[in-house]
N, C-alpha and C. Protein backbone atom coordinates (compact mmCIF):
# COMPACT_ATOMS: atom_id res chain seq x y z
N UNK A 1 -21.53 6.35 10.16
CA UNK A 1 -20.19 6.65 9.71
C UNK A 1 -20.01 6.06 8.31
N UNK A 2 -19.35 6.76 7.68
CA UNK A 2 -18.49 6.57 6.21
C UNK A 2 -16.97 6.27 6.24
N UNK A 3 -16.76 5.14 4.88
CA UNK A 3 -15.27 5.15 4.79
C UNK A 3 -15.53 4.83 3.55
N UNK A 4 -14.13 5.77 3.02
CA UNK A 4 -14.31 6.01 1.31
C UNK A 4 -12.63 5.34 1.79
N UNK A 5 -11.98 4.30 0.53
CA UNK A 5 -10.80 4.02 0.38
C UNK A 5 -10.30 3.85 -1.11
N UNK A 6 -9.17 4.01 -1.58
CA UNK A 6 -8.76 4.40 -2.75
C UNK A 6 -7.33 3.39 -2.42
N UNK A 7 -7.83 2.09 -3.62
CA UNK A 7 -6.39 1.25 -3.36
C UNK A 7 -5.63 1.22 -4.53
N UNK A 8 -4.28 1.93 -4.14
CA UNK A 8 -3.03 1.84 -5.34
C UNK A 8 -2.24 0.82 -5.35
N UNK A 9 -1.48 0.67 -6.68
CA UNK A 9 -0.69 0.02 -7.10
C UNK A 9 0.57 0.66 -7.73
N UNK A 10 1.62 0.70 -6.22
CA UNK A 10 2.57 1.55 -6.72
C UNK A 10 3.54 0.84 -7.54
N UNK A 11 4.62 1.47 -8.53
CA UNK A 11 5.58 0.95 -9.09
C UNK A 11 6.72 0.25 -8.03
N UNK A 12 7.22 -0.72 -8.23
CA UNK A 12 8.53 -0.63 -7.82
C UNK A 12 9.51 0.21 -7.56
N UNK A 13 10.17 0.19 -6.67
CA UNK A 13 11.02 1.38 -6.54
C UNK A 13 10.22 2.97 -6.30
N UNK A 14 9.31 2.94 -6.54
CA UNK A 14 8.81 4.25 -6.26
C UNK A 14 7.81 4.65 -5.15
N UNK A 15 7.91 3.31 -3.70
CA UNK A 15 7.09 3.24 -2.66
C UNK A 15 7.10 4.66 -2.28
N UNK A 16 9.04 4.84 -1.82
CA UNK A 16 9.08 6.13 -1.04
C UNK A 16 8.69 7.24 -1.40
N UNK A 17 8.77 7.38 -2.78
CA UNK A 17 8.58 8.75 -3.07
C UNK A 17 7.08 8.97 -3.18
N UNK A 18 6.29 7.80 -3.53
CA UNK A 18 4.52 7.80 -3.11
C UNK A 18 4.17 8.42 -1.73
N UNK A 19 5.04 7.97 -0.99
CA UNK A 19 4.60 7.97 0.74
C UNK A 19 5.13 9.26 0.90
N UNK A 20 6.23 10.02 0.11
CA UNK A 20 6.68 11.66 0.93
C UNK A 20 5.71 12.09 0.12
N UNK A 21 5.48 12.24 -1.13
CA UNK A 21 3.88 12.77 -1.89
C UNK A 21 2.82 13.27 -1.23
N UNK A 22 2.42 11.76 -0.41
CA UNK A 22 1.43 12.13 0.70
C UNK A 22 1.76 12.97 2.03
N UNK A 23 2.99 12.96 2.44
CA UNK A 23 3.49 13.86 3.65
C UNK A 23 3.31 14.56 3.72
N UNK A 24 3.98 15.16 2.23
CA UNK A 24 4.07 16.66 1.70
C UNK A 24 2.54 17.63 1.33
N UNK A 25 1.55 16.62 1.07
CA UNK A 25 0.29 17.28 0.24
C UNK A 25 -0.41 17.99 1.68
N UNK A 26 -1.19 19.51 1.30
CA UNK A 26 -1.48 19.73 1.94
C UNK A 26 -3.12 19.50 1.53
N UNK A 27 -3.57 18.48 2.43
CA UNK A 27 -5.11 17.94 2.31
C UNK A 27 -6.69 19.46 2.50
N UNK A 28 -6.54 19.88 3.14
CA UNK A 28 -7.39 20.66 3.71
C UNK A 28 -8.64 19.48 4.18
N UNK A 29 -8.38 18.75 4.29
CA UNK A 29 -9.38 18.10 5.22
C UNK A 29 -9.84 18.14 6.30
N UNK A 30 -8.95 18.93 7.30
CA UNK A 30 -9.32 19.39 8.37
C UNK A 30 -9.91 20.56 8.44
N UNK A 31 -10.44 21.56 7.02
CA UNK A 31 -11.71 22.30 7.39
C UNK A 31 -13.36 21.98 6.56
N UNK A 32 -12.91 20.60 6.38
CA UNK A 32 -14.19 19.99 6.43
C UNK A 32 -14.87 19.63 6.52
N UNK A 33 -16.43 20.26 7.02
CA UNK A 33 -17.47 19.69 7.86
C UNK A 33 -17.66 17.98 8.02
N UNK A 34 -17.77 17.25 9.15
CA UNK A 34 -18.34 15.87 8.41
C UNK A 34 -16.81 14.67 8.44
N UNK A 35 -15.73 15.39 8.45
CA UNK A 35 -14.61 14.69 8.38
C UNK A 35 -14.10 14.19 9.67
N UNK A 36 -13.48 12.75 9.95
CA UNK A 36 -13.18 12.17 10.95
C UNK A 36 -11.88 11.73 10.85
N UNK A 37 -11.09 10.96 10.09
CA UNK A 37 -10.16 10.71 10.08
C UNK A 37 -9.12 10.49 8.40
N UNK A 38 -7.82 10.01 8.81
CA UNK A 38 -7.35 9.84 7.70
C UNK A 38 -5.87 9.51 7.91
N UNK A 39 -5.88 8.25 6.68
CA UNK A 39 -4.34 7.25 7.25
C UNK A 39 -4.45 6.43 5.58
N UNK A 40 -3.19 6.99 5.49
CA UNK A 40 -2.29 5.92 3.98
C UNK A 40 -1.69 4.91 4.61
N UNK A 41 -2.03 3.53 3.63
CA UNK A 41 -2.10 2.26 4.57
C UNK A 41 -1.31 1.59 3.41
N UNK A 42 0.23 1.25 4.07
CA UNK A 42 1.24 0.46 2.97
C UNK A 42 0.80 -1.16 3.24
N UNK A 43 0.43 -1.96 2.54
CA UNK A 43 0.06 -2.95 2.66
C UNK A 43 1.35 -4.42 2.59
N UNK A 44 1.35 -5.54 3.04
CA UNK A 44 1.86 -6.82 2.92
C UNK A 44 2.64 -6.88 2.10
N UNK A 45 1.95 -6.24 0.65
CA UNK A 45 2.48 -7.06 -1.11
C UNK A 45 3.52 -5.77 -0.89
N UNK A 46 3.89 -5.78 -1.92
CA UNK A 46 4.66 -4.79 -2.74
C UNK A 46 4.31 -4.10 -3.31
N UNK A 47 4.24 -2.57 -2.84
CA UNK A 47 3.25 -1.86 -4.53
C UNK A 47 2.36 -1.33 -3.43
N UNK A 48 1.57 -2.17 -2.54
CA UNK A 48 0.50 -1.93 -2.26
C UNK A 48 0.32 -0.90 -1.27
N UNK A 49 -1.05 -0.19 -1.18
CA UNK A 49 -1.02 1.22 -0.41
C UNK A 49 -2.40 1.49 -0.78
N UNK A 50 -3.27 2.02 0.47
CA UNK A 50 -4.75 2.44 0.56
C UNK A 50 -4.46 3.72 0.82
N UNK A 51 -5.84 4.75 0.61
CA UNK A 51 -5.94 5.85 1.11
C UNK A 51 -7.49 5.25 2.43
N UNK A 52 -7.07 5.92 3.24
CA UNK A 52 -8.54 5.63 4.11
C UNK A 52 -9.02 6.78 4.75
N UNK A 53 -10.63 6.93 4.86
CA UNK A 53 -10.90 8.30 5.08
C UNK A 53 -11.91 8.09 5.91
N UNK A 54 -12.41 8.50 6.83
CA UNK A 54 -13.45 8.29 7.55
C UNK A 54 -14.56 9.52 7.54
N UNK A 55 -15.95 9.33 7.70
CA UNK A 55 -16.94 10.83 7.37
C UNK A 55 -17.86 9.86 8.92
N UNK A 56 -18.55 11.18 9.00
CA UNK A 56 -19.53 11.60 9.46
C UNK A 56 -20.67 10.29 8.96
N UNK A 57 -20.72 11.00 7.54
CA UNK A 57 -21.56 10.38 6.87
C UNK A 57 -21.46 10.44 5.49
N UNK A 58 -21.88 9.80 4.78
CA UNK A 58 -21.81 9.70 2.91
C UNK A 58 -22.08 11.05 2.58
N UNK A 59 -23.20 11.79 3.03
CA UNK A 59 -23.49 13.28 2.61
C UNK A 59 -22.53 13.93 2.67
N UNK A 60 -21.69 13.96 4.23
CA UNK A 60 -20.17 14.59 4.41
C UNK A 60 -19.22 13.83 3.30
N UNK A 61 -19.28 13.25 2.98
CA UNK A 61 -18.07 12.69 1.79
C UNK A 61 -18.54 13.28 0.31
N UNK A 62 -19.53 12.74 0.03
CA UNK A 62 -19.86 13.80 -1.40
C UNK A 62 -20.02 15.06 -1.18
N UNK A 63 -20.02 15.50 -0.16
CA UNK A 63 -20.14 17.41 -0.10
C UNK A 63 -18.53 17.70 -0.66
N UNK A 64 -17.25 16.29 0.22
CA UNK A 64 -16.22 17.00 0.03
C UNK A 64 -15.77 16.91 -0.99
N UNK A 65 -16.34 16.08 -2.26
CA UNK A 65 -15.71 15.56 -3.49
C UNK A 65 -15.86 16.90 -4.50
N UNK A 66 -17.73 17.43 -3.58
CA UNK A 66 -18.20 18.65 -4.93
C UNK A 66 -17.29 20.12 -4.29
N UNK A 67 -16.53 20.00 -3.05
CA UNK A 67 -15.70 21.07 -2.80
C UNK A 67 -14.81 21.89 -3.09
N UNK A 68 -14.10 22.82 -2.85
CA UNK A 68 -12.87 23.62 -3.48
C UNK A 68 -11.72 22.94 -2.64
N UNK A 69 -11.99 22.63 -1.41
CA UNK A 69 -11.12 22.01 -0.37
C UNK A 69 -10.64 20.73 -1.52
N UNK A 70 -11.49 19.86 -2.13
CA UNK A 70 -11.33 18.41 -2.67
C UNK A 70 -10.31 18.99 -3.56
N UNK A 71 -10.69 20.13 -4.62
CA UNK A 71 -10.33 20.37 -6.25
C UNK A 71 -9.00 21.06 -5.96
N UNK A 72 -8.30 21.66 -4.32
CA UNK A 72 -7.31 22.28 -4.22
C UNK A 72 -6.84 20.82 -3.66
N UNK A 73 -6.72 20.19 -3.13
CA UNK A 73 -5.91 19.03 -2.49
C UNK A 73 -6.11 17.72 -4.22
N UNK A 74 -6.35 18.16 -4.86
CA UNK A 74 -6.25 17.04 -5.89
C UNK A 74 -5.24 17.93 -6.98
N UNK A 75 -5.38 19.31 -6.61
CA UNK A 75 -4.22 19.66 -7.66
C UNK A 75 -2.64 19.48 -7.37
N UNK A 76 -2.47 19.31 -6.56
CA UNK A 76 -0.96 19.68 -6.07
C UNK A 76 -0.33 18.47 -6.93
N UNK A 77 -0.64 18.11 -8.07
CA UNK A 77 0.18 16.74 -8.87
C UNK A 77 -0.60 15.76 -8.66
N UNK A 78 -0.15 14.74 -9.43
CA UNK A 78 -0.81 13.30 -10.05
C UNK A 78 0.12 12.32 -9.52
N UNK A 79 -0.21 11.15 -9.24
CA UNK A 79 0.72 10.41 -8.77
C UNK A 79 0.75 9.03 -9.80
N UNK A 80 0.20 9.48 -10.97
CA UNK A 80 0.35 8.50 -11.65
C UNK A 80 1.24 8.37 -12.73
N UNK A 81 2.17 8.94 -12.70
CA UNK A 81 3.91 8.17 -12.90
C UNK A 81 4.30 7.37 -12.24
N UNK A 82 4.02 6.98 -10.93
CA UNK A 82 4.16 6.26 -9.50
C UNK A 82 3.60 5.10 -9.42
N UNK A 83 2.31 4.69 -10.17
CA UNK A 83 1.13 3.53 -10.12
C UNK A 83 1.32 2.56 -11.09
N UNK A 84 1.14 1.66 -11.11
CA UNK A 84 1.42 0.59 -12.39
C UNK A 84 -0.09 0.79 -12.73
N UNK A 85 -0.85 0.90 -12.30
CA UNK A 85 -2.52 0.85 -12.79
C UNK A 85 -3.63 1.81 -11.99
N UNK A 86 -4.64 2.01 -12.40
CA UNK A 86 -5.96 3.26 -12.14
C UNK A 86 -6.09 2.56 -10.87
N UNK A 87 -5.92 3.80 -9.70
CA UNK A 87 -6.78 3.51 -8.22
C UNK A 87 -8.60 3.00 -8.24
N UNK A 88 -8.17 1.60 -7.28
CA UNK A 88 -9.84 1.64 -7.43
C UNK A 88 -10.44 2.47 -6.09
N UNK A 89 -11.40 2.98 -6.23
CA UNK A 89 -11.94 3.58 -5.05
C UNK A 89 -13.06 2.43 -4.27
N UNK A 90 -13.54 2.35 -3.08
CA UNK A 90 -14.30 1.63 -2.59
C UNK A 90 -15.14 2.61 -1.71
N UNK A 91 -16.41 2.23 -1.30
CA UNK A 91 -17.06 2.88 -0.75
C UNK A 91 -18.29 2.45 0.26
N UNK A 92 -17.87 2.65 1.48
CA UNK A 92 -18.57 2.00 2.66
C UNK A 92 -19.20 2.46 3.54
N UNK A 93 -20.47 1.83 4.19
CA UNK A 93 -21.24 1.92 5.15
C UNK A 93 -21.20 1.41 6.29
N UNK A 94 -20.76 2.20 7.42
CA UNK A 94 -20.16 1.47 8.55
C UNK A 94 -21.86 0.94 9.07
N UNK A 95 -21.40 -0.30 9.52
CA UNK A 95 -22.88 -1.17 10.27
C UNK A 95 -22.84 -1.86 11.32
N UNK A 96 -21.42 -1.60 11.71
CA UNK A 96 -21.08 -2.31 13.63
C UNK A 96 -19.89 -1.38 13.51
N UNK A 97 -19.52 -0.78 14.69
CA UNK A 97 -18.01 -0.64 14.92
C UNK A 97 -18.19 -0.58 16.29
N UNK A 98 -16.12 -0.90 16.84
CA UNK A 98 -16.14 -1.60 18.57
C UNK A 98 -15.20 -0.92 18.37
N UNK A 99 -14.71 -0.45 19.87
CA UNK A 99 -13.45 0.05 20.43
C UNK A 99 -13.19 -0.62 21.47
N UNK A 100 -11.60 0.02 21.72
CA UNK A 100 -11.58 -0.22 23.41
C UNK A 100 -11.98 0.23 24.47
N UNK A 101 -11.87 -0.41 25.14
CA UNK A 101 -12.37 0.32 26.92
C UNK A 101 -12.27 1.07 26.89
N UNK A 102 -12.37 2.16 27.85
CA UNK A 102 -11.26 3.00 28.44
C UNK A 102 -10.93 2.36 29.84
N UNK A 103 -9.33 2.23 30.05
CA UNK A 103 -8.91 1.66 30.87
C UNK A 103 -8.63 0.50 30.57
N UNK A 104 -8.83 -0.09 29.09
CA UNK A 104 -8.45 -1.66 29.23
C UNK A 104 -6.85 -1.66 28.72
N UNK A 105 -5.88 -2.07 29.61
CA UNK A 105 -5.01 -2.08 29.19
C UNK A 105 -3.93 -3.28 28.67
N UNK A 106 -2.94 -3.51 28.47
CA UNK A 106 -1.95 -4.32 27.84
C UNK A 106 -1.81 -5.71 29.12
């Protein structure tokens, strides 16, 4: 498994309208091979906000970057009137992951 994350630094005052941005965008991620998940993550600070994406695998993540799916979900606007500074992207190799049971409950 892959996780690609992209951490912003939103302006003040302009959390909400970052977060309907993302509501509103239509991703096409769900017709892409290789894709597992996906969650905008408002963080502790102020400002703060991840994109998180989960793949298959790294191959499934750079297939979707060289895609039309990627180049149509990156046009719909810029959100950088919104950012005090350039998203850094991060890029990871999952090497343990745990879940729950099934059945383990509260």
């Amino acid at each position: 498994m892959f996780i690609a994350m992209n951490r912003f630094k939103v302006a003040e005052g302009k959390g909400p309208q970052f977060e309907e941005r993302w509501r509103n965008r239509q991703t096409y991620l769900d017709t892409v091979p290789g894709f597992l998940h996906f969650a905008l993550l408002r963080g502790d600070h102020p400002g703060e906000y991840v994109s998180h994406s989960m793949w298959e695998s790294r191959a499934a993540f750079e297939a979707w970057t060289k895609s039309e799916a990627f180049t149509a979900g990156h046009r719909q606007g810029s959100v950088q009137g919104e950012l005090t500074e350039h998203p850094v992207v991060s890029l990871y190799e999952v090497v343990l992951e745990q879940g729950a049971k099934v059945g383990a409950g509260a």
